[in-house]
C-alpha atoms as a PDB file:
ATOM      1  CA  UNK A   1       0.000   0.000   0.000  1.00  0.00           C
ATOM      2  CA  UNK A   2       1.769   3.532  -1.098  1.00  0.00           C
ATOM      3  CA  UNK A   3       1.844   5.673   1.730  1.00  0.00           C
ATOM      4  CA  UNK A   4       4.021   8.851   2.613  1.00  0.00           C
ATOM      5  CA  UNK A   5       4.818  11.032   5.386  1.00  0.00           C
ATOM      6  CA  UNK A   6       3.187  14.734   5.724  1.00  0.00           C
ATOM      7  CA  UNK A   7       5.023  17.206   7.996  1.00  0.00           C
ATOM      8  CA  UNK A   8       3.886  16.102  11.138  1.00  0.00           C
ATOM      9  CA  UNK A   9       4.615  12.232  10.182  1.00  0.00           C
ATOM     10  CA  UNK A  10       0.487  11.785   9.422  1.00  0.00           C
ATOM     11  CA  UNK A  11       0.767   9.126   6.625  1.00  0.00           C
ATOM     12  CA  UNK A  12      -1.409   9.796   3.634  1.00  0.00           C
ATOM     13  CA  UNK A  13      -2.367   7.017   1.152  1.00  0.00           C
ATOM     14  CA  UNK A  14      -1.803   8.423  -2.905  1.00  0.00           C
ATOM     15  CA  UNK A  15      -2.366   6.160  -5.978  1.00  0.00           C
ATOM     16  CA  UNK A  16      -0.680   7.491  -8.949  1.00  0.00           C
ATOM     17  CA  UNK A  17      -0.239   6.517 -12.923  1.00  0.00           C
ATOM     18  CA  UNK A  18       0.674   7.924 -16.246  1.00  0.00           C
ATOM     19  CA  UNK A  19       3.928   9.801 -16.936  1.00  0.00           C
ATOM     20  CA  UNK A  20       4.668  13.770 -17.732  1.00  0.00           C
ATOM     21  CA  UNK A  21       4.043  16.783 -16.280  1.00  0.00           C
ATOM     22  CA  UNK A  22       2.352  16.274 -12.545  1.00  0.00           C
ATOM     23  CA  UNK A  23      -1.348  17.021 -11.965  1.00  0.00           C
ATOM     24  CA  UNK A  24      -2.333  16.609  -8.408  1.00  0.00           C
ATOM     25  CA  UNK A  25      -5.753  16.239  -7.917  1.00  0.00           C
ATOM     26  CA  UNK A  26      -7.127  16.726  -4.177  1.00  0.00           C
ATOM     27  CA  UNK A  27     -10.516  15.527  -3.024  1.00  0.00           C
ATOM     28  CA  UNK A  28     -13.731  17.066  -1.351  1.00  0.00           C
ATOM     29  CA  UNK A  29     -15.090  16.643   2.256  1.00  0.00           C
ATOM     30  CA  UNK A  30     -17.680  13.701   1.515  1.00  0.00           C
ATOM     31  CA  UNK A  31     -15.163  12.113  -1.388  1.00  0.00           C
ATOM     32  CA  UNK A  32     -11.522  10.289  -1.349  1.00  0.00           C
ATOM     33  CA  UNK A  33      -8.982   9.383  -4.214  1.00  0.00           C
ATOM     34  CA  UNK A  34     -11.506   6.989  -5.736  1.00  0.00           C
ATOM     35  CA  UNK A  35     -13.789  10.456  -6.634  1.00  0.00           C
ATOM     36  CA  UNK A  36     -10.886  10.953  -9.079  1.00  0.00           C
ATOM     37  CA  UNK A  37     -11.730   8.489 -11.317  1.00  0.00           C
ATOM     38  CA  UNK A  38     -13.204   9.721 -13.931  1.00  0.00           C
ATOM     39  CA  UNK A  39      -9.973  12.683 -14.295  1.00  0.00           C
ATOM     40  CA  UNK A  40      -7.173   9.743 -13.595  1.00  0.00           C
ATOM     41  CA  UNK A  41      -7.990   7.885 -16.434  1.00  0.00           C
ATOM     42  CA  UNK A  42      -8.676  10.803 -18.680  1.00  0.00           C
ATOM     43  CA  UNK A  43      -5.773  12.637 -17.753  1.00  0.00           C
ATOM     44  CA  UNK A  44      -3.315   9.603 -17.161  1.00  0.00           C
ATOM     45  CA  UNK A  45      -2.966   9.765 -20.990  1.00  0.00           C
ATOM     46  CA  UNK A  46      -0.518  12.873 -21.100  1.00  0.00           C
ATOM     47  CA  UNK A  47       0.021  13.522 -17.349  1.00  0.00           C
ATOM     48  CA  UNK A  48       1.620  11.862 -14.349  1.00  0.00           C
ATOM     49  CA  UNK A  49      -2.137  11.988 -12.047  1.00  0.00           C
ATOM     50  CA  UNK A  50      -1.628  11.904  -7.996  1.00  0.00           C
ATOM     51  CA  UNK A  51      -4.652  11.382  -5.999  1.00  0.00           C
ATOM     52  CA  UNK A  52      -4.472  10.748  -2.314  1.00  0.00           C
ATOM     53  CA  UNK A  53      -6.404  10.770   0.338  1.00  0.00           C
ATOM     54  CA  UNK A  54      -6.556  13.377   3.087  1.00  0.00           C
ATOM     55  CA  UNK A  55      -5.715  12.502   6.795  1.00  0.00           C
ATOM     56  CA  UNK A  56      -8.683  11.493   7.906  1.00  0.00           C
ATOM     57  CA  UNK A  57      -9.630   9.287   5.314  1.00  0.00           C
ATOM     58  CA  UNK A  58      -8.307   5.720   5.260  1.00  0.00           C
ATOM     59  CA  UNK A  59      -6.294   3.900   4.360  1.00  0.00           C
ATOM     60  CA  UNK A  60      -4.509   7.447   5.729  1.00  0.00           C
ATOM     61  CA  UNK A  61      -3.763   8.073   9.311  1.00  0.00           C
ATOM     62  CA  UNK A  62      -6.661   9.114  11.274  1.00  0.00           C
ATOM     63  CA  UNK A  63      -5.699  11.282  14.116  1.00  0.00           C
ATOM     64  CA  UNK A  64      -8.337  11.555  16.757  1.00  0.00           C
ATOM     65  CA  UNK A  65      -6.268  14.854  18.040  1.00  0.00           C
ATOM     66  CA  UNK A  66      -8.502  17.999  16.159  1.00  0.00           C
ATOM     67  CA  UNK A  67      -5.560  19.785  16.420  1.00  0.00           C
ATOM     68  CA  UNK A  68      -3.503  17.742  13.667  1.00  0.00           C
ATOM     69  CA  UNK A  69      -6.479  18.990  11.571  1.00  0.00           C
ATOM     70  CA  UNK A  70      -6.887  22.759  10.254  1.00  0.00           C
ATOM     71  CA  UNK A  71      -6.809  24.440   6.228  1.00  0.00           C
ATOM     72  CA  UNK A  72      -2.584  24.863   7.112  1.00  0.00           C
ATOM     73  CA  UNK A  73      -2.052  21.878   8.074  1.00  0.00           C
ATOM     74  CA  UNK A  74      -4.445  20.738   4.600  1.00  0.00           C
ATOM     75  CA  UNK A  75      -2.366  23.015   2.190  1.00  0.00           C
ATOM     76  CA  UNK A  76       0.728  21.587   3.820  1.00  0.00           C
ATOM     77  CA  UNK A  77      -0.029  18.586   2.662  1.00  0.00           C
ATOM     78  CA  UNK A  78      -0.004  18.966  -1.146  1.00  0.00           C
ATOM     79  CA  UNK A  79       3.721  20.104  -0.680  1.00  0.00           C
ATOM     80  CA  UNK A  80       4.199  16.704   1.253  1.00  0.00           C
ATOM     81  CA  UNK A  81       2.831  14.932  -1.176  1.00  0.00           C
ATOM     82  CA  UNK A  82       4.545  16.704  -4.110  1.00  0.00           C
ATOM     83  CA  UNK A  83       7.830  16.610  -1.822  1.00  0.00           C
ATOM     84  CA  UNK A  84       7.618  12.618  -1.394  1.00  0.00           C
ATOM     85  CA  UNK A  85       7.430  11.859  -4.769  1.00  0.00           C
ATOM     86  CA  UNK A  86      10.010  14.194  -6.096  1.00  0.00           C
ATOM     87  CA  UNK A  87       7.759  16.217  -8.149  1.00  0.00           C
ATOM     88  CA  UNK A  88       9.027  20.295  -7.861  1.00  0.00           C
ATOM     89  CA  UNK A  89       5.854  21.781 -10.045  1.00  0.00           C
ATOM     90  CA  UNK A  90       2.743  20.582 -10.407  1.00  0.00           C
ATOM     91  CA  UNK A  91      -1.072  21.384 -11.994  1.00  0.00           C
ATOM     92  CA  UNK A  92      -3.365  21.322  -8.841  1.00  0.00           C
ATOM     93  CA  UNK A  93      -6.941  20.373  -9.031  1.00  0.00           C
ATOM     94  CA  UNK A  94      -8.848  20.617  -6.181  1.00  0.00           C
ATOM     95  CA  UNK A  95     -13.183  20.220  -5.192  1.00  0.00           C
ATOM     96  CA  UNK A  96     -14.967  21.845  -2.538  1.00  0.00           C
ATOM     97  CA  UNK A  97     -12.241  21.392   0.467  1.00  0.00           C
ATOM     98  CA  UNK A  98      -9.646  19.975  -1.744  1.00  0.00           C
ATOM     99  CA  UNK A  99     -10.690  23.500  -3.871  1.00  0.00           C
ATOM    100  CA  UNK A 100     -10.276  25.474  -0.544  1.00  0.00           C
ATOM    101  CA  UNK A 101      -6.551  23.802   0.088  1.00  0.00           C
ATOM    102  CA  UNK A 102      -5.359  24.433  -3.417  1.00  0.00           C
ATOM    103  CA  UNK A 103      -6.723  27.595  -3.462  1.00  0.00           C
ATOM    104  CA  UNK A 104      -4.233  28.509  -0.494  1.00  0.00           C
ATOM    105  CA  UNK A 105      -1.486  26.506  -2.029  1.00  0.00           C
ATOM    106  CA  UNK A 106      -1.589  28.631  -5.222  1.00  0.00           C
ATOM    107  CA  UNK A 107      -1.414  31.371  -2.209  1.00  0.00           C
ATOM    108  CA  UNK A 108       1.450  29.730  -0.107  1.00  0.00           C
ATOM    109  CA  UNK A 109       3.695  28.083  -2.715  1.00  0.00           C
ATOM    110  CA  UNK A 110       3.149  29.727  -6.097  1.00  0.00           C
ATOM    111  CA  UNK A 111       6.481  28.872  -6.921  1.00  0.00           C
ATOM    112  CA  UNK A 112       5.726  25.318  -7.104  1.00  0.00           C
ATOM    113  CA  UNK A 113       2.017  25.663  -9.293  1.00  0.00           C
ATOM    114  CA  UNK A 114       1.729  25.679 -12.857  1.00  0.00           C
ATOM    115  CA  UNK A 115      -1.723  26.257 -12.072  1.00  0.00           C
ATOM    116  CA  UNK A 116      -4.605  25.530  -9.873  1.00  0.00           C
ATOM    117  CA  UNK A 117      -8.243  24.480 -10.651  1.00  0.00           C
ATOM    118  CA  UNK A 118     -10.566  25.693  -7.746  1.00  0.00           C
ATOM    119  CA  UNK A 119     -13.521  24.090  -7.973  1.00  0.00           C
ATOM    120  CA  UNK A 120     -17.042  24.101  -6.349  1.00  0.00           C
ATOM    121  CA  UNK A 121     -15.092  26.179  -3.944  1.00  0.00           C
ATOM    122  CA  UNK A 122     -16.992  28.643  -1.273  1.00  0.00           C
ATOM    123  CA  UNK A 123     -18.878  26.951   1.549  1.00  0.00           C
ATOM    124  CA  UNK A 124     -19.037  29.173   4.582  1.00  0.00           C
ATOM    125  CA  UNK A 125     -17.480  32.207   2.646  1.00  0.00           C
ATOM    126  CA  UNK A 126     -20.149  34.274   2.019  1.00  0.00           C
ATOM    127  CA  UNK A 127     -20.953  37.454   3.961  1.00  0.00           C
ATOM    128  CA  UNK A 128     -23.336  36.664   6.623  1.00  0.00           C
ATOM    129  CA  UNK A 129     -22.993  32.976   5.808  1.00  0.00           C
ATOM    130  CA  UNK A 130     -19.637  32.018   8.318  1.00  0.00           C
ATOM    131  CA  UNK A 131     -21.574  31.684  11.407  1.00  0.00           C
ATOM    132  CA  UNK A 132     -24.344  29.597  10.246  1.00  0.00           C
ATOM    133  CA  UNK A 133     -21.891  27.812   8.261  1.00  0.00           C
ATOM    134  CA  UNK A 134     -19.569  26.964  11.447  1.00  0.00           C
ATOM    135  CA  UNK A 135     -22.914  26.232  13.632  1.00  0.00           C
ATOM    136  CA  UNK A 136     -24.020  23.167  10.566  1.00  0.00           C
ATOM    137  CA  UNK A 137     -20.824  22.165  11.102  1.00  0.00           C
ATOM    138  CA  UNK A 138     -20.351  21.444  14.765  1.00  0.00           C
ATOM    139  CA  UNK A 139     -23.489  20.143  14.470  1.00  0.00           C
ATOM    140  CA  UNK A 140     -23.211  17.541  11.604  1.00  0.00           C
ATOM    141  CA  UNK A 141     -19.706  16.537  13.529  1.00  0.00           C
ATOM    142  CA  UNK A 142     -21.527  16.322  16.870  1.00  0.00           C
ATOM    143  CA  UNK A 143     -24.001  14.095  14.804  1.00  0.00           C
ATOM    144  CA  UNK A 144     -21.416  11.700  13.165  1.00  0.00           C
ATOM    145  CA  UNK A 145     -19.771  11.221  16.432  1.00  0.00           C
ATOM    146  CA  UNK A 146     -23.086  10.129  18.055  1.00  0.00           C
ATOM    147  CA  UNK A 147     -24.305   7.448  15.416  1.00  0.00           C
ATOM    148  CA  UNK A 148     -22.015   6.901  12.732  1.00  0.00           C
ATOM    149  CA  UNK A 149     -20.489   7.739   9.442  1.00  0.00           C
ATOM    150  CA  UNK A 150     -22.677   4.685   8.212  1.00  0.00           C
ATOM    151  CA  UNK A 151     -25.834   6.127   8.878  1.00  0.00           C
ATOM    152  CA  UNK A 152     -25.296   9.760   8.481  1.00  0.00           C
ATOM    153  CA  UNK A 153     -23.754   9.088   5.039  1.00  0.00           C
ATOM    154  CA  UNK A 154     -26.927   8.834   3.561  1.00  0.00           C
ATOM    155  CA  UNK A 155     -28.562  11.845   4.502  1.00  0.00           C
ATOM    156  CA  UNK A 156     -25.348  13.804   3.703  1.00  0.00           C
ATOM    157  CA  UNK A 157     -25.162  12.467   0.455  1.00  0.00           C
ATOM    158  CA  UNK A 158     -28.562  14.071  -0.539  1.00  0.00           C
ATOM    159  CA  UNK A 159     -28.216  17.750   0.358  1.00  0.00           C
ATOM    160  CA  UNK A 160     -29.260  20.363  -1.747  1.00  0.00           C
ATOM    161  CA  UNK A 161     -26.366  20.291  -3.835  1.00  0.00           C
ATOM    162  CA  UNK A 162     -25.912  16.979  -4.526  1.00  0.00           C
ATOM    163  CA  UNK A 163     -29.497  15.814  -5.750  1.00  0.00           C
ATOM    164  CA  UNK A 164     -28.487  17.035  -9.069  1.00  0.00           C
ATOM    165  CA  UNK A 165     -26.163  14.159  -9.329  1.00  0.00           C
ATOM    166  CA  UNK A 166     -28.379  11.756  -8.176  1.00  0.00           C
ATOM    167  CA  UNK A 167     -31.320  12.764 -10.989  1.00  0.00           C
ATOM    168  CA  UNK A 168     -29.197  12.749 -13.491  1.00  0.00           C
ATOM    169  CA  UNK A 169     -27.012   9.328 -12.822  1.00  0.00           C
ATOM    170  CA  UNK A 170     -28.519   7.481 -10.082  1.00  0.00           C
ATOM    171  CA  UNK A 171     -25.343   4.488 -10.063  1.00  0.00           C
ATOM    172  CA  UNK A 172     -22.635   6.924 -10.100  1.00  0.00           C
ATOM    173  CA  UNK A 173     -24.558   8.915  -7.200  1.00  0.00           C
ATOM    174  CA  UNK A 174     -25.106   5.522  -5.536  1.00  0.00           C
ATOM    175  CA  UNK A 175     -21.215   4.503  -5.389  1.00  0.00           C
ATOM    176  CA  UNK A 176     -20.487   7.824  -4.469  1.00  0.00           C
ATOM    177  CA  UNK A 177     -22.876   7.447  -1.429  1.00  0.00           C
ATOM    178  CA  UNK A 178     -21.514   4.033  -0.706  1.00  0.00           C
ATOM    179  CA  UNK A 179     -17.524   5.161  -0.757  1.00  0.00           C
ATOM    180  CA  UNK A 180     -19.171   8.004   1.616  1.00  0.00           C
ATOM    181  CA  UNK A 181     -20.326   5.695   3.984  1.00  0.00           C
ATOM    182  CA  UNK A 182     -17.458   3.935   4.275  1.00  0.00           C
ATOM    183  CA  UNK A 183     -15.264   6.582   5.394  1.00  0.00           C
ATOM    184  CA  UNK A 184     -14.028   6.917   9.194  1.00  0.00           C
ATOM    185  CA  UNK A 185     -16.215   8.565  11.590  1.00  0.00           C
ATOM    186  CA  UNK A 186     -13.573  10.241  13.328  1.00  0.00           C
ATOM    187  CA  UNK A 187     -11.724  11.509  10.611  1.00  0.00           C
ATOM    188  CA  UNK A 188     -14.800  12.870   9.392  1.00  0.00           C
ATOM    189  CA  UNK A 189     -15.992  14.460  12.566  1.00  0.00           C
ATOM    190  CA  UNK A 190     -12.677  15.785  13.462  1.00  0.00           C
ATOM    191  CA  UNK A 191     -12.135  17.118   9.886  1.00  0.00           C
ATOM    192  CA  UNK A 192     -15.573  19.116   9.999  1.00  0.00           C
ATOM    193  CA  UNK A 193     -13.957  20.527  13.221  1.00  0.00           C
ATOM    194  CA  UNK A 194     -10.599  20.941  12.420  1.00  0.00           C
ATOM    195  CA  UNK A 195     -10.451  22.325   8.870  1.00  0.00           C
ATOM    196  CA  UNK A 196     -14.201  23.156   7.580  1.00  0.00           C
ATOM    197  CA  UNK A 197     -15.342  24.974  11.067  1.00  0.00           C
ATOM    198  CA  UNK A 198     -12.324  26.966  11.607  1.00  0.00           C
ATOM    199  CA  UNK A 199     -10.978  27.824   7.868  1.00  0.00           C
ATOM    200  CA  UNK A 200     -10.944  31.686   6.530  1.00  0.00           C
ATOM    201  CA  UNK A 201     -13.516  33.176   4.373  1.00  0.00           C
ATOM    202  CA  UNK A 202     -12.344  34.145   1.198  1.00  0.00           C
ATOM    203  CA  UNK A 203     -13.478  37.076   1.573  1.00  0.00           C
ATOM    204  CA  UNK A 204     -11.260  37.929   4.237  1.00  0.00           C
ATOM    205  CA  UNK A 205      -8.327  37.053   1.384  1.00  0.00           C
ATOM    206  CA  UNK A 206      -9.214  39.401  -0.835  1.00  0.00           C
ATOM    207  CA  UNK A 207      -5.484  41.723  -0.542  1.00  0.00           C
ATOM    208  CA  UNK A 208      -3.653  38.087  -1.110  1.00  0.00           C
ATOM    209  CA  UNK A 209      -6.167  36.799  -3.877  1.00  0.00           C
ATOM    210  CA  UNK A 210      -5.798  39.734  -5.687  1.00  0.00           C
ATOM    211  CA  UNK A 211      -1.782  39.017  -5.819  1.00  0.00           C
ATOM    212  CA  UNK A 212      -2.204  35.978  -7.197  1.00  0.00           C
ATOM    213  CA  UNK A 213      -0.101  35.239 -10.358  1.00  0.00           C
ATOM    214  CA  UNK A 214      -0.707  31.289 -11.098  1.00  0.00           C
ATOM    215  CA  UNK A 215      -2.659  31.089 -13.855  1.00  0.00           C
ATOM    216  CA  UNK A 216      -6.171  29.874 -12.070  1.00  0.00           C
ATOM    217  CA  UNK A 217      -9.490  28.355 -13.518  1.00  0.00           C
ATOM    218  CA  UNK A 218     -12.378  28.464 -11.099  1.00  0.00           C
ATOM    219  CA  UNK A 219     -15.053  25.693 -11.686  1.00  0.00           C
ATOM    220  CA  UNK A 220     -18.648  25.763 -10.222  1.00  0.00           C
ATOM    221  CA  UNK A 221     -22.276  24.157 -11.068  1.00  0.00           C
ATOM    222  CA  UNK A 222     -25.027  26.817 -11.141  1.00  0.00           C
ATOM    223  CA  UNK A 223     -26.973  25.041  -8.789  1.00  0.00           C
ATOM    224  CA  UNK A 224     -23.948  24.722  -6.159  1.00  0.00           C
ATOM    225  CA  UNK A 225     -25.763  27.697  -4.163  1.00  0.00           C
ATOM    226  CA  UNK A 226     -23.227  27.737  -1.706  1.00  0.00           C
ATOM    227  CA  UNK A 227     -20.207  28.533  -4.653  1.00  0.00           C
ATOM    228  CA  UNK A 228     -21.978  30.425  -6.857  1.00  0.00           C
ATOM    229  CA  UNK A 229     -21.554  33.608  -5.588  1.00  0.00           C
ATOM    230  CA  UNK A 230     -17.831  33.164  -4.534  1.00  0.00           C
ATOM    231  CA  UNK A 231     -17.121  31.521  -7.872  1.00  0.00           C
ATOM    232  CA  UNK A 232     -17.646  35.009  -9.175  1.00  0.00           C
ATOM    233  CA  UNK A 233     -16.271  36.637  -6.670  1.00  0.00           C
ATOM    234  CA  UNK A 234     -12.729  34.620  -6.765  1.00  0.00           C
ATOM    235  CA  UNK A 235     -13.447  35.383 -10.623  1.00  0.00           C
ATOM    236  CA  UNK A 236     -13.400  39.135 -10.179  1.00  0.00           C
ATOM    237  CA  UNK A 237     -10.608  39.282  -7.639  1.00  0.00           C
ATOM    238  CA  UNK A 238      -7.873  37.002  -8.650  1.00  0.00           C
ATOM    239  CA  UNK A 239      -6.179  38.725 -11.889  1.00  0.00           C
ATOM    240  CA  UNK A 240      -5.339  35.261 -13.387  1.00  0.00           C
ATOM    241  CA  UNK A 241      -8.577  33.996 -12.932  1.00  0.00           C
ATOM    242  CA  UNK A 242     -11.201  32.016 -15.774  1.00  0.00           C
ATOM    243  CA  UNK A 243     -14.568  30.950 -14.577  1.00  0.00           C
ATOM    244  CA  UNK A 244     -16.291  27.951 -16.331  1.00  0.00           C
ATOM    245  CA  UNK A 245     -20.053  27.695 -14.822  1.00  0.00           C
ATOM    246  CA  UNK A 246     -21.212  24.464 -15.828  1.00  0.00           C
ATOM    247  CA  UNK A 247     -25.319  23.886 -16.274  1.00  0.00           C
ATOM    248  CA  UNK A 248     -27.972  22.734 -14.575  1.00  0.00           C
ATOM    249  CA  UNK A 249     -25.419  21.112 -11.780  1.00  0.00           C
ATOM    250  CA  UNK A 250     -24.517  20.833  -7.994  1.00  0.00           C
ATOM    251  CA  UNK A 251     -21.513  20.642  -5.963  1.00  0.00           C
ATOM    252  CA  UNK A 252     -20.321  17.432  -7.533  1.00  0.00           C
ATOM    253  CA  UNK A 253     -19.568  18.424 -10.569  1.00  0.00           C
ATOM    254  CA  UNK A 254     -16.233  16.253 -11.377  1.00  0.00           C
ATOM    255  CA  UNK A 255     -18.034  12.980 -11.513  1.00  0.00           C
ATOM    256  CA  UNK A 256     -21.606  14.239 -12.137  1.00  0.00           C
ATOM    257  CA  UNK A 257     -20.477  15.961 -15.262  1.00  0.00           C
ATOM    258  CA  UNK A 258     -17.031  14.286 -16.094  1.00  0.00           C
ATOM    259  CA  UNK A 259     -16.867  15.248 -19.673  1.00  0.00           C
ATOM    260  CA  UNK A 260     -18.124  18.823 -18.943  1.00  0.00           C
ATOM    261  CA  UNK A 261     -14.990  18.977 -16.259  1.00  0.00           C
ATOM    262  CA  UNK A 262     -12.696  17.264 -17.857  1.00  0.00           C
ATOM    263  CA  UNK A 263     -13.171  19.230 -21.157  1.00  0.00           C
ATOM    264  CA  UNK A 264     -12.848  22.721 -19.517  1.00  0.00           C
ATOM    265  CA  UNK A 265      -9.749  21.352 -17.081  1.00  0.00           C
ATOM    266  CA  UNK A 266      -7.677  20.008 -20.273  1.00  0.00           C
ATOM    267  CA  UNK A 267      -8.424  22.775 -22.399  1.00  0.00           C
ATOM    268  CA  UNK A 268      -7.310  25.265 -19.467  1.00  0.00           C
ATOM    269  CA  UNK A 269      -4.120  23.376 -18.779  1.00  0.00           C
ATOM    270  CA  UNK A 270      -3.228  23.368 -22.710  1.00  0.00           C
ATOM    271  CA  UNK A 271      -3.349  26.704 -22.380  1.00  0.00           C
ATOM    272  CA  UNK A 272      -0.944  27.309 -19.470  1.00  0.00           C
ATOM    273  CA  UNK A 273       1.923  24.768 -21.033  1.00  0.00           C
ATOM    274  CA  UNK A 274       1.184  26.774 -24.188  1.00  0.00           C
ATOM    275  CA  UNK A 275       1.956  30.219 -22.802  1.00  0.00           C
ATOM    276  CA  UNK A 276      -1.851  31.577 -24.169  1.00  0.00           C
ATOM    277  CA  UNK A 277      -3.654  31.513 -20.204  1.00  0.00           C
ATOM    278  CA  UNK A 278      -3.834  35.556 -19.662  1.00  0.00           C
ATOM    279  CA  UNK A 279      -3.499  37.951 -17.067  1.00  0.00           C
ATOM    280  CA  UNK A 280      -6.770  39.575 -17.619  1.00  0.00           C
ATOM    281  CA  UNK A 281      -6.613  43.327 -19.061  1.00  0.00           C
ATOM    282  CA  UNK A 282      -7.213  46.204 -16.343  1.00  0.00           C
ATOM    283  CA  UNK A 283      -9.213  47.803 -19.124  1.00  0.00           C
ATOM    284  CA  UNK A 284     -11.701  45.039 -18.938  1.00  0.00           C
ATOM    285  CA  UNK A 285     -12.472  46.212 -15.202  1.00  0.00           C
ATOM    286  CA  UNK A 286     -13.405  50.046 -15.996  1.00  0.00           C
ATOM    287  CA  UNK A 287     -16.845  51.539 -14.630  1.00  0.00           C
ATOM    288  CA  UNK A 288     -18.275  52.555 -17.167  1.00  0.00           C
ATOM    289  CA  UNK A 289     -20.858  49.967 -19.142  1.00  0.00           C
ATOM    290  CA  UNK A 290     -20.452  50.385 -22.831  1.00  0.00           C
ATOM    291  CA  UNK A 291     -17.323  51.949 -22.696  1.00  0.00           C
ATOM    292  CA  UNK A 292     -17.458  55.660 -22.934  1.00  0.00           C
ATOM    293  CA  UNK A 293     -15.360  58.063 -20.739  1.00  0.00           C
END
């Protein structure tokens, strides 16, 4: 079984395959490598893929400290991962928390991105939206420590943002619920805690975001309520910033609309390793509507 050390000597599990430039893709709250799927074998064709799973989430360590758990410590652990397997630049794709962590990678180790894909990323951010956010939170980990990942899994699985996956592909949503359910309880729980309850809005980023040089392609569905709204606004802020709003879809969007994603992502990072991904024009930011002065 590959495993390798983070910072703190947490081991993290990572399946790899393919050869070339690095993509590292980095998975969502309720997912684990296996959500990758869909982008391994697509991209495994002209990349080296990573996919591993987050402490928390077997076969990875599962410290039942919540302080080995926070968005650092998360971020922290891309670089480990990169580090351990010798790779010195990498494409970063990351969903919902993994979106979050390689959102502050591209912050914390720019040097080391050829881009980042922040996707379905937002939860929490929104003005007015943190405290209620933090409350579901400590609530939903309070909930999986009293009965069980197994039987909170499926009630997680169908939130508001996720039914969209399960009307449109009903077996993919029902292995998706299953690999859910068969996470760790603790890791869960203390994950919630530890990274989702006590992370930074991003609008609280917005002096850093606006720095941001890595080229950057922002991915949300249009019915992902929650990242809707901060999709734009990471899409106005960060300079280096594309936004691909994909239709008629929820928070899932990597394996409920795998061509959609994969289309936009491989399109995107032809673009970097071209030299044609832009800095967008300050001109294309002035006040005025049609263009007069």
């Amino acid at each position: 079984m590959p495993l390798l050390s983070a910072d703190d000597g947490i081991r993290l599990f990572y399946e790899e395959v393919g050869s070339g430039t690095a993509v590292i893709f980095v998975h969502e709250f309720a997912g684990d490598h296996r959500s990758w799927e869909p982008q391994m074998r697509y991209f495994a064709r002209r990349y080296r893929c990573v996919a591993y799973n987050a402490r928390g989430y077997p076969p990875s360590d599962v410290p039942s400290d919540v302080s080995r758990y926070s968005q650092d410590r998360a971020c922290d652990d891309i670089r480990a991962v990169m580090d351990a397997l010798g790779i010195e630049k990498a494409h970063v794709v990351g969903l919902s928390m993994g979106g979050f962590a390689t959102l502050h990678f591209g912050l914390r180790y720019a040097p080391r991105a050829h881009s980042i894909v922040v996707a379905g990323c937002g939860y929490g951010a929104e003005p007015g939206k943190r405290q209620q956010f933090q409350a579901e939170a400590e609530k939903t980990a309070a909930t999986l420590q009293a009965k069980g990942i197994a039987e909170v899994a499926p009630s997680y699985a169908r939130g508001p943002t996720r039914v969209q996956f399960e009307n449109k592909d009903p077996r993919g949503f029902a292995e998706f619920a299953r690999q859910l359910a068969e996470h760790s309880t603790t890791g869960s729980a203390m994950t919630l805690l530890g990274v989702q309850r006590q992370r930074p809005s991003l609008y609280d980023l917005e002096d850093r975001l606006a720095r941001i040089e890595v080229p950057t392609l922002v991915v949300t569905g249009d019915e992902d309520w929650p990242c809707l709204e901060p999709g734009l606004y990471l899409k106005r802020t960060i300079p280096t910033a594309g936004l691909v709003v994909i239709p008629n879809s929820g928070h899932t969007i990597n394996i409920e609309e795998p061509a959609l994603f994969n289309a936009a992502v491989d399109d995107f990072l032809h673009q970097v390793e071209s030299g044609r991904w832009p800095r967008r024009d300050p001109r294309a930011m002035a006040g005025t509507i049609l263009g007069l002065r």
